[in-house]
Protein backbone atom coordinates (compact mmCIF):
# COMPACT_ATOMS: atom_id res chain seq x y z
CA UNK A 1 77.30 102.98 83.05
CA UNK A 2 73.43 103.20 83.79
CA UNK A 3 71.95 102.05 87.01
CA UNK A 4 71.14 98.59 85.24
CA UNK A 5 74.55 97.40 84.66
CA UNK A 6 75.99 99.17 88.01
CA UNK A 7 73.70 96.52 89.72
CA UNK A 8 74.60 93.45 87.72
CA UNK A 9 78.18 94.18 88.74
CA UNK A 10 77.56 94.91 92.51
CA UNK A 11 76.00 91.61 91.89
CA UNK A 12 79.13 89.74 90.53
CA UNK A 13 81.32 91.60 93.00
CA UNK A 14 79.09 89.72 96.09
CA UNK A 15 79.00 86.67 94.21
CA UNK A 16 83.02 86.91 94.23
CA UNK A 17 82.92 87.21 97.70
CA UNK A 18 81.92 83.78 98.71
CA UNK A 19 81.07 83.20 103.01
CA UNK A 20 83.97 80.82 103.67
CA UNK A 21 86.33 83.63 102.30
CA UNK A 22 85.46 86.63 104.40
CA UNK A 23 87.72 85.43 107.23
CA UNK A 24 90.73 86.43 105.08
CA UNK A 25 89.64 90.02 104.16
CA UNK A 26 91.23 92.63 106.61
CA UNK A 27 91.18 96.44 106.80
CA UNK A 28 94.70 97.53 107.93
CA UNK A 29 95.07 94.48 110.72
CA UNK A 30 96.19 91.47 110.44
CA UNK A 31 93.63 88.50 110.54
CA UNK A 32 95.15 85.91 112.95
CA UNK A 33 92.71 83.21 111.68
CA UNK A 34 94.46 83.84 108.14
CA UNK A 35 97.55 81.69 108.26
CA UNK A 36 99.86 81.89 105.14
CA UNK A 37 101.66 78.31 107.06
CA UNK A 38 100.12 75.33 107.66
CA UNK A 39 100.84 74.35 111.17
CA UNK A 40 102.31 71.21 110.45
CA UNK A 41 104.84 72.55 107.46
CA UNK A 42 108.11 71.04 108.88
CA UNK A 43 109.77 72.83 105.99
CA UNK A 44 110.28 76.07 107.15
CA UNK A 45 113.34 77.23 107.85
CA UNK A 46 115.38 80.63 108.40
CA UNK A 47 115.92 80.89 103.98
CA UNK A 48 112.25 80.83 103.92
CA UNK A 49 112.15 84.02 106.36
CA UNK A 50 115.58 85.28 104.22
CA UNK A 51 113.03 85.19 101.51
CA UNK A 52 110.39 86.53 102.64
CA UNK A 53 112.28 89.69 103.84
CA UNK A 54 114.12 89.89 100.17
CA UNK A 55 110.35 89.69 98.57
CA UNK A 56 109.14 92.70 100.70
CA UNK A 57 112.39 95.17 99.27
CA UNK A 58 110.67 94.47 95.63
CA UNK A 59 108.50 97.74 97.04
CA UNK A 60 111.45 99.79 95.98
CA UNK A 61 111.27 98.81 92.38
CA UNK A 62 107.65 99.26 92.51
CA UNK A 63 107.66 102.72 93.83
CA UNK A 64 110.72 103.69 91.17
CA UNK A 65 108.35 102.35 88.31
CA UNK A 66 105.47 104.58 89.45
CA UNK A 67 107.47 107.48 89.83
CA UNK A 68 109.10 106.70 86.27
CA UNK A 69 105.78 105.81 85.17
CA UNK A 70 103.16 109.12 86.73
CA UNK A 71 106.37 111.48 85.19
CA UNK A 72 106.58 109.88 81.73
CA UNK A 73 102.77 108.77 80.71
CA UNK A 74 100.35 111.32 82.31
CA UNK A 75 98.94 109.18 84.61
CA UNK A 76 95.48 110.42 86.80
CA UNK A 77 95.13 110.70 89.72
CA UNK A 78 92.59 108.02 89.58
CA UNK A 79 95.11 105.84 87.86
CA UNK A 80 98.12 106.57 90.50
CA UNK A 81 95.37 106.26 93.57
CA UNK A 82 94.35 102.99 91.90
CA UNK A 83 98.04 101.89 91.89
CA UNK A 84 98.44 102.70 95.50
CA UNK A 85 95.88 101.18 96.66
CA UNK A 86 96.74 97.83 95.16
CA UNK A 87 100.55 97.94 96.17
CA UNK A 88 99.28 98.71 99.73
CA UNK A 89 96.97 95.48 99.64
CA UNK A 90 99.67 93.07 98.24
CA UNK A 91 102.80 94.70 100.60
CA UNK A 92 99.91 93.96 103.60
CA UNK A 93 100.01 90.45 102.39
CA UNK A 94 103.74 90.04 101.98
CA UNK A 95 104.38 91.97 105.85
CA UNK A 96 101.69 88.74 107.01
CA UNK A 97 103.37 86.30 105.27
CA UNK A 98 106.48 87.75 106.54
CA UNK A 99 105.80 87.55 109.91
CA UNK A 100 103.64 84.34 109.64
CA UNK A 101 106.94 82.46 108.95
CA UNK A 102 108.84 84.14 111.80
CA UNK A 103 106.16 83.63 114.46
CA UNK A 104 106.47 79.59 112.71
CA UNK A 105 109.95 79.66 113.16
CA UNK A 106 109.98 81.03 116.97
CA UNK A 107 107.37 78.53 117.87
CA UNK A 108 109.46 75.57 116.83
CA UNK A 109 112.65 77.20 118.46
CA UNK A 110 114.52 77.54 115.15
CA UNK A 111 114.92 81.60 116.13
């Protein structure tokens, strides 16, 4: 990749990144002014939060097929980084939810 195209995809990466979406990217804390439930969402209920906490043990599978996965195809250490990296962002945004619908849940008195 020469300079030229690095550029045009820095380019696309900012244009990606609109303004009214920066208030949902976080670095290892949770953004409070990111809410995964609407404040009026009667719905919720303790099967939602049963759910929620069943959704976060998928991390076990995912960690079994990387370990199956660096041992039988090779991978890099660029590729198994890469792979971290993206199961850390998407278990940070299943702990959020998580805990979004328990804080819901304890503010309507249903815990």
């Amino acid at each position: 990749m020469n300079s030229d195209e690095f550029n045009k995809s820095i380019d696309e990466e900012e244009d990606f990144l609109k303004e009214e979406d920066l208030d949902k990217v976080y670095y290892g804390v949770p953004n409070p002014n990111f809410n995964f439930i609407q404040p009026n969402d009667e719905e919720i209920d303790m099967f939602d939060l049963e759910q929620a906490i069943l959704d976060n043990w998928h991390i076990v599978d995912d960690l079994k097929l990387l370990s199956e996965s660096i041992l039988e195809k090779d991978l890099t250490k660029d590729q198994i980084s890469n792979i971290l990296i993206g199961l850390e962002e998407l278990y940070k945004l299943k702990f959020e939810k998580t805990i979004a619908i328990f804080e819901a849940l304890v503010s309507k008195g249903k815990i």
